[in-house]
Structures are given as C-alpha cells and as structure tokens.
PDB file of N, CA and C in Angstrom:
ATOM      1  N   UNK A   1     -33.936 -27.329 147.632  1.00  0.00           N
ATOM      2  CA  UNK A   1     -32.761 -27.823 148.268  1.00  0.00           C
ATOM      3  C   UNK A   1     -31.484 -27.331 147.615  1.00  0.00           C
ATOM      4  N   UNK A   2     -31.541 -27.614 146.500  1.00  0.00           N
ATOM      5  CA  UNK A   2     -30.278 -27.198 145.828  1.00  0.00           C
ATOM      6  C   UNK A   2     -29.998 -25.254 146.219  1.00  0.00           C
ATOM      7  N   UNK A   3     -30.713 -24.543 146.208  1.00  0.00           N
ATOM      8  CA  UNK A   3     -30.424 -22.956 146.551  1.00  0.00           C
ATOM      9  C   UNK A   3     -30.189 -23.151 148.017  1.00  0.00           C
ATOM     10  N   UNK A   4     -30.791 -24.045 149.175  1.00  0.00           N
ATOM     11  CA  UNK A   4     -30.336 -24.353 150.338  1.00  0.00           C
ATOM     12  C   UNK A   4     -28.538 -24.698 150.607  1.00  0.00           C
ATOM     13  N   UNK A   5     -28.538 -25.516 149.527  1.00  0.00           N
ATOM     14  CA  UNK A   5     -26.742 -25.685 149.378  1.00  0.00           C
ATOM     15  C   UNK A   5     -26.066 -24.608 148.738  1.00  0.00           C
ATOM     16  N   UNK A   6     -26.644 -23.791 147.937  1.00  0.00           N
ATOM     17  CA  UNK A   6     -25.669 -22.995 147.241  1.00  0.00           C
ATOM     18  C   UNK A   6     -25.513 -21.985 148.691  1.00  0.00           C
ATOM     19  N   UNK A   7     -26.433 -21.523 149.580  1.00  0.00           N
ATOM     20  CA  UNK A   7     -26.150 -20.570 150.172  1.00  0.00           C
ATOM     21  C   UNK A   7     -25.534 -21.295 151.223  1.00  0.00           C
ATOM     22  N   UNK A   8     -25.792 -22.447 151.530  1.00  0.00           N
ATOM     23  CA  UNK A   8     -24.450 -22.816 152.683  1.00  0.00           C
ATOM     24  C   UNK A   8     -23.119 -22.732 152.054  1.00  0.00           C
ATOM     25  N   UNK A   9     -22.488 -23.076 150.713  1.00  0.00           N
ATOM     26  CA  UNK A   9     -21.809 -22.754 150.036  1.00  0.00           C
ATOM     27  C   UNK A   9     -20.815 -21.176 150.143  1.00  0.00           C
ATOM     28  N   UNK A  10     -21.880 -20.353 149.899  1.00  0.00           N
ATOM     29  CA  UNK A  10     -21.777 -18.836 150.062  1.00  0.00           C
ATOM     30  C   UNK A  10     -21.746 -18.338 151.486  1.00  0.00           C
ATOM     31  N   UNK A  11     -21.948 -19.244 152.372  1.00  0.00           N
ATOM     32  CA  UNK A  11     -21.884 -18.832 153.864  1.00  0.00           C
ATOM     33  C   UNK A  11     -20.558 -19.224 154.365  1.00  0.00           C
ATOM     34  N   UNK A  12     -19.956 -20.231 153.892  1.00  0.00           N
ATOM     35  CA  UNK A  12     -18.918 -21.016 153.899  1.00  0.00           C
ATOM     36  C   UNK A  12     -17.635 -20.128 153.569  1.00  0.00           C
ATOM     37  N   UNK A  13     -17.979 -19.695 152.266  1.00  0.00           N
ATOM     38  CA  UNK A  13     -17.339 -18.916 151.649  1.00  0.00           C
ATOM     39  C   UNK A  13     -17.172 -17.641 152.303  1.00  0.00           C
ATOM     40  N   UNK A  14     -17.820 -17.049 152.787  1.00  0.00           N
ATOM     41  CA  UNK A  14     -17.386 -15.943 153.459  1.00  0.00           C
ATOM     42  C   UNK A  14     -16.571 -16.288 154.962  1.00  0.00           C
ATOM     43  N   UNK A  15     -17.461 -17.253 155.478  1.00  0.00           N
ATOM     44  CA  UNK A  15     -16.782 -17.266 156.523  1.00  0.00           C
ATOM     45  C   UNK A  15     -14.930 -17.587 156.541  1.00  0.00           C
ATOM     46  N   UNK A  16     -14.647 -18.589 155.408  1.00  0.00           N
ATOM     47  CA  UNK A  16     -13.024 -18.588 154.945  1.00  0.00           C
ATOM     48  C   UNK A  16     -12.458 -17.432 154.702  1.00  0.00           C
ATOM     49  N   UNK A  17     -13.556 -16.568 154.325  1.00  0.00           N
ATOM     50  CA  UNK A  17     -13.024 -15.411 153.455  1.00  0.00           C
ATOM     51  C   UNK A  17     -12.479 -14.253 155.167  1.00  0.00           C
ATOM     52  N   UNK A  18     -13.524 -14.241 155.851  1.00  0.00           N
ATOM     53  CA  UNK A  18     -13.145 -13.789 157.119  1.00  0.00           C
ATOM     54  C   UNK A  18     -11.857 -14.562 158.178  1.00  0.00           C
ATOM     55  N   UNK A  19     -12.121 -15.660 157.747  1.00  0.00           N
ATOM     56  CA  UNK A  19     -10.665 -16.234 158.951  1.00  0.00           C
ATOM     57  C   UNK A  19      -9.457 -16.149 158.200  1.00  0.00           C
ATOM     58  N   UNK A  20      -9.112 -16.070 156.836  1.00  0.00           N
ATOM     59  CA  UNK A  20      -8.419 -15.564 155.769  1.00  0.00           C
ATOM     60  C   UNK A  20      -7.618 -13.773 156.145  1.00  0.00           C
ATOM     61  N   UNK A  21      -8.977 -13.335 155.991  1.00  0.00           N
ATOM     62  CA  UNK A  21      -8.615 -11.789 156.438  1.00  0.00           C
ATOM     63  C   UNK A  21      -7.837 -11.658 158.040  1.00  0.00           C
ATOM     64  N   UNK A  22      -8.443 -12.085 158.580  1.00  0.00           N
ATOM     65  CA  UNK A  22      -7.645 -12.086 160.026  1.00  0.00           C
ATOM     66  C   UNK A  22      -6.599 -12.775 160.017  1.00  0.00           C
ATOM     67  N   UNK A  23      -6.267 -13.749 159.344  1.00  0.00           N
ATOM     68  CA  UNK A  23      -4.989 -14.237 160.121  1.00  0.00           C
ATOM     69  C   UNK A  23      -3.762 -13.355 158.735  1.00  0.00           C
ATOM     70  N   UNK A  24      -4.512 -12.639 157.737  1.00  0.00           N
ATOM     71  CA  UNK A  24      -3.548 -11.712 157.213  1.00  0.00           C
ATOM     72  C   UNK A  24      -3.238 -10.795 158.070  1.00  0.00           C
ATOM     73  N   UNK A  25      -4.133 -10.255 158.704  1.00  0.00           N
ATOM     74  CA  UNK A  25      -3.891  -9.665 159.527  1.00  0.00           C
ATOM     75  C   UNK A  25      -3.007  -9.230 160.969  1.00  0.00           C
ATOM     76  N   UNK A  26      -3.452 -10.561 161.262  1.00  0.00           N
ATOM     77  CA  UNK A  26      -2.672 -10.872 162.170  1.00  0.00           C
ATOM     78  C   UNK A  26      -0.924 -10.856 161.384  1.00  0.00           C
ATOM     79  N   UNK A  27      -0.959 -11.717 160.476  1.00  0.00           N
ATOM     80  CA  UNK A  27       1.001 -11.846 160.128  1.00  0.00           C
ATOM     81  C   UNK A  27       1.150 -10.359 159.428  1.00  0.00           C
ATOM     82  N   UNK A  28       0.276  -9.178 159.480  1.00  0.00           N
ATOM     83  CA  UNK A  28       0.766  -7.943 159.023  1.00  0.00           C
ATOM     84  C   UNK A  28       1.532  -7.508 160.391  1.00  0.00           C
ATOM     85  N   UNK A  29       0.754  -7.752 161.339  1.00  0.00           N
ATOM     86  CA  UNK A  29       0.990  -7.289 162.693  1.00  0.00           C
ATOM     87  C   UNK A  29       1.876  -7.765 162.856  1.00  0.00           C
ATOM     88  N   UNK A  30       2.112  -8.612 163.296  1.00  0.00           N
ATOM     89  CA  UNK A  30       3.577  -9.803 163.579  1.00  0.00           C
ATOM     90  C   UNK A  30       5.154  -9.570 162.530  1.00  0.00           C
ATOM     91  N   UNK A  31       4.727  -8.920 161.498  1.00  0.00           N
ATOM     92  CA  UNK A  31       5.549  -8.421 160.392  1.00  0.00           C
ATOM     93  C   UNK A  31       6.137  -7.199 161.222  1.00  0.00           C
ATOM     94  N   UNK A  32       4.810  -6.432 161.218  1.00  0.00           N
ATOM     95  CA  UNK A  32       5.711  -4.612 161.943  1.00  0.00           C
ATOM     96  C   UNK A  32       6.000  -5.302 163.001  1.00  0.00           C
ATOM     97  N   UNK A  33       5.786  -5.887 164.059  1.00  0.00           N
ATOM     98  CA  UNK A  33       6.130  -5.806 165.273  1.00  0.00           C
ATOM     99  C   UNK A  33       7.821  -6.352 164.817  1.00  0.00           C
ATOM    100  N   UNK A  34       7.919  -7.205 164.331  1.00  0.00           N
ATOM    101  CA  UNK A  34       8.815  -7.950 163.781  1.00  0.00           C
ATOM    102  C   UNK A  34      10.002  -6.755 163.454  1.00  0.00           C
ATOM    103  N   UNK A  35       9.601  -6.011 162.637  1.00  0.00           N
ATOM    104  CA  UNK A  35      10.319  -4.663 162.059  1.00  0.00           C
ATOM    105  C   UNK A  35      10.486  -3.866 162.840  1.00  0.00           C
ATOM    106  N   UNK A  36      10.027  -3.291 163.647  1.00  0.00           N
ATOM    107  CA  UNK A  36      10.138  -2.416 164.474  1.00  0.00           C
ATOM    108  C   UNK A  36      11.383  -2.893 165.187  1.00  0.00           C
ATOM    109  N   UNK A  37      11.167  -4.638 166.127  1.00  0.00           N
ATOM    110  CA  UNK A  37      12.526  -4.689 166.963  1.00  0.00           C
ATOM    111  C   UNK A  37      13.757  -4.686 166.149  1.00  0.00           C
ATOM    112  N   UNK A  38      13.275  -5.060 164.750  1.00  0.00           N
ATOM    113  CA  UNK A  38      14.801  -5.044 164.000  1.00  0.00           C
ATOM    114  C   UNK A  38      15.639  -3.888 163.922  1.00  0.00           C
ATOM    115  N   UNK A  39      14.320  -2.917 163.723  1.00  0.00           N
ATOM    116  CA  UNK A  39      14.856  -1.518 163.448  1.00  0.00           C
ATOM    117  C   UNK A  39      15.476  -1.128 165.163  1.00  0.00           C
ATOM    118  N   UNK A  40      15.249  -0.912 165.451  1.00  0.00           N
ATOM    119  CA  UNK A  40      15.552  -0.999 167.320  1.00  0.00           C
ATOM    120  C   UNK A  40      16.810  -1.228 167.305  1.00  0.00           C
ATOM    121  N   UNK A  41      16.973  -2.346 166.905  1.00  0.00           N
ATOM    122  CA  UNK A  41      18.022  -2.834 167.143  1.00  0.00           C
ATOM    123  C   UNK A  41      19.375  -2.425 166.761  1.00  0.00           C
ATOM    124  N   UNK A  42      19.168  -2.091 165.288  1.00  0.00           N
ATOM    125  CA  UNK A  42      19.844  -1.523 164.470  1.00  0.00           C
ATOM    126  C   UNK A  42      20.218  -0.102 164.861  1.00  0.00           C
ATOM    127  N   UNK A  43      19.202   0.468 165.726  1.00  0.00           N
ATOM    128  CA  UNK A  43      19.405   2.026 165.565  1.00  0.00           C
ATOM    129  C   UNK A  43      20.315   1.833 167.074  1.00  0.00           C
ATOM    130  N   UNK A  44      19.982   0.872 168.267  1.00  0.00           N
ATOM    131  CA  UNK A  44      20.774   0.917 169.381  1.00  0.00           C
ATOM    132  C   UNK A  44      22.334   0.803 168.555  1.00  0.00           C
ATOM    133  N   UNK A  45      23.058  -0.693 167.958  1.00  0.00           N
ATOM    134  CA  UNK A  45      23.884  -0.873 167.600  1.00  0.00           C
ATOM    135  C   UNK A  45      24.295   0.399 166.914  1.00  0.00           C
ATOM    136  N   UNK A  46      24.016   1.157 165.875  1.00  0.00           N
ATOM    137  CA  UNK A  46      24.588   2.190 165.329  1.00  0.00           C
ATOM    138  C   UNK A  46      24.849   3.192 165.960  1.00  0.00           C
ATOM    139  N   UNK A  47      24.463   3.624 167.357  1.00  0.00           N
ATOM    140  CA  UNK A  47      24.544   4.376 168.304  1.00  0.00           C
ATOM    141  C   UNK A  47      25.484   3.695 169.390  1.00  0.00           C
ATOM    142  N   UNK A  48      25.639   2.426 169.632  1.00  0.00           N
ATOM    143  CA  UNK A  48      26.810   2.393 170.213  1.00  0.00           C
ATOM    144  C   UNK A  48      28.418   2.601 169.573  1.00  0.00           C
ATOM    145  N   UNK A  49      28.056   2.398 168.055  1.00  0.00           N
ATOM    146  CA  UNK A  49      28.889   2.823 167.230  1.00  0.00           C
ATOM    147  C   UNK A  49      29.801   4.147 167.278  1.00  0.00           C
ATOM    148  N   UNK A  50      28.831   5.066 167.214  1.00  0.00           N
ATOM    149  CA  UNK A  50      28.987   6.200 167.028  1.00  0.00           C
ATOM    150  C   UNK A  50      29.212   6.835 168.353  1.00  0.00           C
ATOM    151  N   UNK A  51      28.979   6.233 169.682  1.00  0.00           N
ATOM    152  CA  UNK A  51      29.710   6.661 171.137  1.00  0.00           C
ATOM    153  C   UNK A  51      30.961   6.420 171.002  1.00  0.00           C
ATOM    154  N   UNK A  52      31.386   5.037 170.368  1.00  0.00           N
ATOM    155  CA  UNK A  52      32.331   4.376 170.382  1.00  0.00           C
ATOM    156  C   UNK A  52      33.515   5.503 169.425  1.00  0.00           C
ATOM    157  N   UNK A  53      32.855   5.953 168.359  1.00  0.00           N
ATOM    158  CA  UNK A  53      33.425   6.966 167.775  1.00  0.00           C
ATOM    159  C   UNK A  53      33.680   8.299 168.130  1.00  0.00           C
ATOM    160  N   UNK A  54      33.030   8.372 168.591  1.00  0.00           N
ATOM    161  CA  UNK A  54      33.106   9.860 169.150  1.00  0.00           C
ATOM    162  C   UNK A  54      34.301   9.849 170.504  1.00  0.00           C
ATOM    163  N   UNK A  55      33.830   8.909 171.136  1.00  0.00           N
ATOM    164  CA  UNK A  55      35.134   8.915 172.293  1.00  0.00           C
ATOM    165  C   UNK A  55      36.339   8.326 172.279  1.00  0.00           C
ATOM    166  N   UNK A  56      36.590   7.691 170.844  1.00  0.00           N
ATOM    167  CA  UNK A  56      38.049   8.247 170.462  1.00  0.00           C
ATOM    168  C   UNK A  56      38.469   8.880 169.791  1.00  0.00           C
ATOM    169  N   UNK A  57      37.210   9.920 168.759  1.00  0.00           N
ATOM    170  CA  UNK A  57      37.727  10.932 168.546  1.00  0.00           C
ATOM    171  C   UNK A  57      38.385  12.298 169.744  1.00  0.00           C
ATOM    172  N   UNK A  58      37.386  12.182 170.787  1.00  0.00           N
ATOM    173  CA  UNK A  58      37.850  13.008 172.206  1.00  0.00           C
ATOM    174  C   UNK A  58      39.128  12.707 172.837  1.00  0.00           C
ATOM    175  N   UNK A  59      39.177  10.756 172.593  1.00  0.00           N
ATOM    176  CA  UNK A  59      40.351  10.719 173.596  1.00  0.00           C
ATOM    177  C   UNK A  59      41.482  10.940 172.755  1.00  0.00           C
ATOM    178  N   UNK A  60      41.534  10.988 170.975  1.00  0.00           N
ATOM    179  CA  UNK A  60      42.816  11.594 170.076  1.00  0.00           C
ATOM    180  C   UNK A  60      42.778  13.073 170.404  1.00  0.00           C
ATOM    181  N   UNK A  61      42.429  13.446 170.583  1.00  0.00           N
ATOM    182  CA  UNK A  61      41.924  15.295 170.880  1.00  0.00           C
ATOM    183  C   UNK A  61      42.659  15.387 171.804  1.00  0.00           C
ATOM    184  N   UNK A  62      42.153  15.152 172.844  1.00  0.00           N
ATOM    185  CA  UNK A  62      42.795  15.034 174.914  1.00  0.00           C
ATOM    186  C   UNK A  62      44.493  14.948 174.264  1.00  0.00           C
ATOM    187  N   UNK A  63      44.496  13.594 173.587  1.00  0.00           N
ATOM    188  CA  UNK A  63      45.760  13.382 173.681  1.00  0.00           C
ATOM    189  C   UNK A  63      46.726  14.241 172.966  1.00  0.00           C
ATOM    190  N   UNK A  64      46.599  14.852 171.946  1.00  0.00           N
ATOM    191  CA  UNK A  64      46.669  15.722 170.967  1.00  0.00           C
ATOM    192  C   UNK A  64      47.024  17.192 172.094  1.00  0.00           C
ATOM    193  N   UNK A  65      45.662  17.758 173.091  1.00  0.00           N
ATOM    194  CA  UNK A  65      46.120  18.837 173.837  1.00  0.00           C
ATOM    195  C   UNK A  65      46.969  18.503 174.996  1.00  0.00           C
ATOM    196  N   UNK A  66      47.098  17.490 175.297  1.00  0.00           N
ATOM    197  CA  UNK A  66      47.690  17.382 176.362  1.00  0.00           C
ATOM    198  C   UNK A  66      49.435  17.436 175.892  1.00  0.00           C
ATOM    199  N   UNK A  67      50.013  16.809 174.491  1.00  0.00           N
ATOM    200  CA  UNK A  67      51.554  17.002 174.160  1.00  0.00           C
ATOM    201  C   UNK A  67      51.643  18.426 174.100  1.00  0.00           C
ATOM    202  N   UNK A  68      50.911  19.065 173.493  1.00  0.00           N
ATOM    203  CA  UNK A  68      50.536  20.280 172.601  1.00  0.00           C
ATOM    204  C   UNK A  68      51.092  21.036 174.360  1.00  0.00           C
ATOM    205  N   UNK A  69      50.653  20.844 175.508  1.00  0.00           N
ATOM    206  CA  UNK A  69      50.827  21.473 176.470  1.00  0.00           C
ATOM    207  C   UNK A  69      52.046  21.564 177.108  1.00  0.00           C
ATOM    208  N   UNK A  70      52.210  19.828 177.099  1.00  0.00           N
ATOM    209  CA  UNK A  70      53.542  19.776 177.528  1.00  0.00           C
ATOM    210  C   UNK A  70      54.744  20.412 176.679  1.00  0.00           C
ATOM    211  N   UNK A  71      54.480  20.241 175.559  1.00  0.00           N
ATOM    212  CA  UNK A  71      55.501  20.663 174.917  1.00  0.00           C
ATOM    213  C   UNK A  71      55.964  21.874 175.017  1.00  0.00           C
ATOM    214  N   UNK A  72      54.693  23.032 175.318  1.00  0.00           N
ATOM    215  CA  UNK A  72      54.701  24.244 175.475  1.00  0.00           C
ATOM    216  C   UNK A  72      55.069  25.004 176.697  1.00  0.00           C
ATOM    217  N   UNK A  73      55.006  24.272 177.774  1.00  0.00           N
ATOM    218  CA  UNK A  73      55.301  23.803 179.088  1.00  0.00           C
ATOM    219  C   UNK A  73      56.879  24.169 178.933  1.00  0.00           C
ATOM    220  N   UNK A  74      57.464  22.730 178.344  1.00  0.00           N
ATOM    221  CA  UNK A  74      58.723  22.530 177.991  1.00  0.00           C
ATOM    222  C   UNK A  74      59.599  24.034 177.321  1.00  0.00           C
ATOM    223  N   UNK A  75      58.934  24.444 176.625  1.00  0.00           N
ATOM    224  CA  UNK A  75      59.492  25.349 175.965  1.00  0.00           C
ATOM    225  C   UNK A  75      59.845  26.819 177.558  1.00  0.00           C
ATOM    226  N   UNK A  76      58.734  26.663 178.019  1.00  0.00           N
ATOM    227  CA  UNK A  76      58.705  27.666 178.905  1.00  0.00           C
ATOM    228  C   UNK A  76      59.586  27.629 179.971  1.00  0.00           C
ATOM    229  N   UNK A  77      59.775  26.845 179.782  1.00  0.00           N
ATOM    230  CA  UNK A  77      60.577  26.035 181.352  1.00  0.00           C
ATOM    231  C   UNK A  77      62.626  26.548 181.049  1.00  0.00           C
ATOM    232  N   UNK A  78      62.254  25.734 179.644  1.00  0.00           N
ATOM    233  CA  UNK A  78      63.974  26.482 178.868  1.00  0.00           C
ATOM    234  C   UNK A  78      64.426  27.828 178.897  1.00  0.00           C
ATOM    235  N   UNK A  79      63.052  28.539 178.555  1.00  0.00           N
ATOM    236  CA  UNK A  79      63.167  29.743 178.453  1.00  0.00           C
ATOM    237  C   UNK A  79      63.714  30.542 179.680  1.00  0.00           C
ATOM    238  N   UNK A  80      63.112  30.115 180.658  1.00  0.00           N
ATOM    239  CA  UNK A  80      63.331  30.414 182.504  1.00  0.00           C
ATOM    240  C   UNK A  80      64.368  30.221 182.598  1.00  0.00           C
ATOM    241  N   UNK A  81      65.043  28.618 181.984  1.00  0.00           N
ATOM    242  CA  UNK A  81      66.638  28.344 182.825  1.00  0.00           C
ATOM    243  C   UNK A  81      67.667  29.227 182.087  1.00  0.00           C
ATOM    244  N   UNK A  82      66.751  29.323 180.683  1.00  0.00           N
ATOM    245  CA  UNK A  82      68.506  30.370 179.994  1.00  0.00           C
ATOM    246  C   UNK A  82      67.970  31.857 180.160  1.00  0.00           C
ATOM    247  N   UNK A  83      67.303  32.205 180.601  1.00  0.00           N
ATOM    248  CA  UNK A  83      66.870  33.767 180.413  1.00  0.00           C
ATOM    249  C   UNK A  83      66.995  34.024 182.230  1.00  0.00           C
ATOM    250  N   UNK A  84      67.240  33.234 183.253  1.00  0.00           N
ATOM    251  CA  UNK A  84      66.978  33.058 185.016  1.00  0.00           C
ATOM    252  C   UNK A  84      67.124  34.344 185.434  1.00  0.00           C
ATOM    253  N   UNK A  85      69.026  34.518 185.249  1.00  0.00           N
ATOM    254  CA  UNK A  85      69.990  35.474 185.590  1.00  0.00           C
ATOM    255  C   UNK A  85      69.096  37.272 185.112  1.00  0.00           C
ATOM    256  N   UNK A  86      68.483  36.731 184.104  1.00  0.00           N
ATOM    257  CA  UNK A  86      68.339  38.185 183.876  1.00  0.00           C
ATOM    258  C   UNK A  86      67.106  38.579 184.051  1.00  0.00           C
ATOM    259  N   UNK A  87      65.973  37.908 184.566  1.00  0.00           N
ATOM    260  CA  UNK A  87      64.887  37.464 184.929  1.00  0.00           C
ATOM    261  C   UNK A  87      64.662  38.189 186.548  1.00  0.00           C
ATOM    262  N   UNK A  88      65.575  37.649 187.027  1.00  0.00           N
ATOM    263  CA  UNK A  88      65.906  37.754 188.638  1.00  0.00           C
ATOM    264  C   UNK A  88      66.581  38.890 188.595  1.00  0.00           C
ATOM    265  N   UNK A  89      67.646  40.032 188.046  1.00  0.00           N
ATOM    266  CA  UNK A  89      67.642  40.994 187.782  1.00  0.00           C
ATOM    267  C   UNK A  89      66.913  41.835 187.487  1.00  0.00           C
ATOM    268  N   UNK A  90      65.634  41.853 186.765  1.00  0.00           N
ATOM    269  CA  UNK A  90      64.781  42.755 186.511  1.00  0.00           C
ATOM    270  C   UNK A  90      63.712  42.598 187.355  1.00  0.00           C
ATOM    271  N   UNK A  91      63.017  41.454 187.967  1.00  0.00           N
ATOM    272  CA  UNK A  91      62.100  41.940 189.391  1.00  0.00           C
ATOM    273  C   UNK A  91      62.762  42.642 190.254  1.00  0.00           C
ATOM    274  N   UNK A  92      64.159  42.428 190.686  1.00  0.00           N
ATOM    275  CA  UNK A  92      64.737  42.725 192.010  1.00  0.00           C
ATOM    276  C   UNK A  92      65.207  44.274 191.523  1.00  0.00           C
ATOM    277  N   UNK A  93      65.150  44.613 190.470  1.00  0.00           N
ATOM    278  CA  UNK A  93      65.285  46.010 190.256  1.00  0.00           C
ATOM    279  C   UNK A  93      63.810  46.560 190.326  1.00  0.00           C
ATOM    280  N   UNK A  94      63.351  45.930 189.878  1.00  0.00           N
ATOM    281  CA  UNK A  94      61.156  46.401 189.573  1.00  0.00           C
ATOM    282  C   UNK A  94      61.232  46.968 190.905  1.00  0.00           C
ATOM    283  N   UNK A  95      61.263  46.008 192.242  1.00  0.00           N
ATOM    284  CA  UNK A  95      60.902  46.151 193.437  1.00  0.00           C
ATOM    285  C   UNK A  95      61.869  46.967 193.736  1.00  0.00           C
ATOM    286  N   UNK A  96      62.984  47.128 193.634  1.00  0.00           N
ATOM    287  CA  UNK A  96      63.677  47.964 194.596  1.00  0.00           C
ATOM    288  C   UNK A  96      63.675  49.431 194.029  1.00  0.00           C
ATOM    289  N   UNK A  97      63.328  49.191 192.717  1.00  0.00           N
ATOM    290  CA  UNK A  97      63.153  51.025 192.244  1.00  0.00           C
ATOM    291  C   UNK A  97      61.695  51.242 191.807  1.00  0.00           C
ATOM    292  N   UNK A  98      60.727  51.014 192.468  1.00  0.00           N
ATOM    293  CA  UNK A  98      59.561  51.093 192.619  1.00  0.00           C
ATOM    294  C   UNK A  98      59.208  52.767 191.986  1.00  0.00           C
ATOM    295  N   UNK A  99      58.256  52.765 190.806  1.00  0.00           N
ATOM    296  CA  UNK A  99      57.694  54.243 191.055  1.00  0.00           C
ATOM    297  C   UNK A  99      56.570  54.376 190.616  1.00  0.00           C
ATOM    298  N   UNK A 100      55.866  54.346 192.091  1.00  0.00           N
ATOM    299  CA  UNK A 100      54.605  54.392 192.262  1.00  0.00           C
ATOM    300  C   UNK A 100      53.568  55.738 191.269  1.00  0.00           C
ATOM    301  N   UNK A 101      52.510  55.068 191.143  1.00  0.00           N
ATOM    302  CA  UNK A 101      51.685  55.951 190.060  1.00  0.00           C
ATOM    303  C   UNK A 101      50.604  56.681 190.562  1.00  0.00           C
ATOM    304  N   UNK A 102      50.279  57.414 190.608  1.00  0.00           N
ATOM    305  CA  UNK A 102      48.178  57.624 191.141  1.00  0.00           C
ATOM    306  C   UNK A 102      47.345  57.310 190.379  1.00  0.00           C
ATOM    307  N   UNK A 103      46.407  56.357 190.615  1.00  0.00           N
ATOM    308  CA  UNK A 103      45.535  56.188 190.273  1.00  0.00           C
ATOM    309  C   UNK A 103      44.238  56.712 189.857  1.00  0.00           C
ATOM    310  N   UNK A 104      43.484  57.401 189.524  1.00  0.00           N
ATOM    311  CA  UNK A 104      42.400  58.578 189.014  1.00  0.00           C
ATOM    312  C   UNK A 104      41.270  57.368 189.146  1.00  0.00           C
TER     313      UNK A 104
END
C-alpha cells in the first residue's frame, strides 16, 4: 500500500507539473500577443509622427518656394516697367528690320 501512495503521489505530481507548464505557457503567449499590440501601436503612433513631420517640413518648403517666386516675379515685373520704353523699341526694330537667315 504504501508504494501504491507514493505513486499516486508521483502521478499527482506530474500531473501539477503539466497544468503548471501550460498555463506558463499559455501567459508566455498572452505576454507576446500582449507585446506585439504594444509594439503596433507604438510603431503606428511614431509614423503618424513622422507624416506629421514631414508635411510641415513640405508645407515650410512650398512656402519658402512660393515667396522665393514671388519675389522674383516682383523683381521682373520692375524690370519691364523701368526698362518698357526701350524694350518696345528693340522688338519693333527686331521686326521691322528683319534679316532673315538660311537655314542648312
């Protein structure tokens, strides 16, 4: 009798030893799964970040070419009103003293 109890003992024992192992198991699983959405999460947020960055680095840029244009614009525009007179003198001479070339 007594070796009858020791091995229910030892049967016992394993069997804890098996529902032990599984439910480690199980909270390993539940751990990564756990990790994974964190990481997820983290990597969405840091990526909305970095849209967020990037498109105002584009829209300082835009804004940046767009003075950059006008300004240059501006300049061109001056240039026309004080240079007009002599502007309009030299097409209207281009065209009226035309001398035509041949082409090869």
């Amino acid at each position: 009798m007594n070796s009858a109890g020791i091995q229910t003992l030892l049967d016992a024992e394993r069997e804890a030893s098996k529902i032990v192992q599984k439910d480690r198991t199980k909270r390993v699983r539940e751990a990564r799964d756990e990790a994974k959405k964190e990481i997820e999460a983290y990597r969405a947020d840091k990526e909305a970040e970095y849209k967020e960055f990037e498109a105002q680095g584009n829209k300082a840029a835009e804004e940046e070419a767009n003075k950059e244009a006008d300004e240059k614009i501006s300049e061109i525009q001056e240039a026309g009103k004080k240079h007009r007179d002599e502007i309009i003198k030299n097409l209207l001479s281009a065209v009226s003293h035309a001398h035509p070339t041949p082409v090869s």
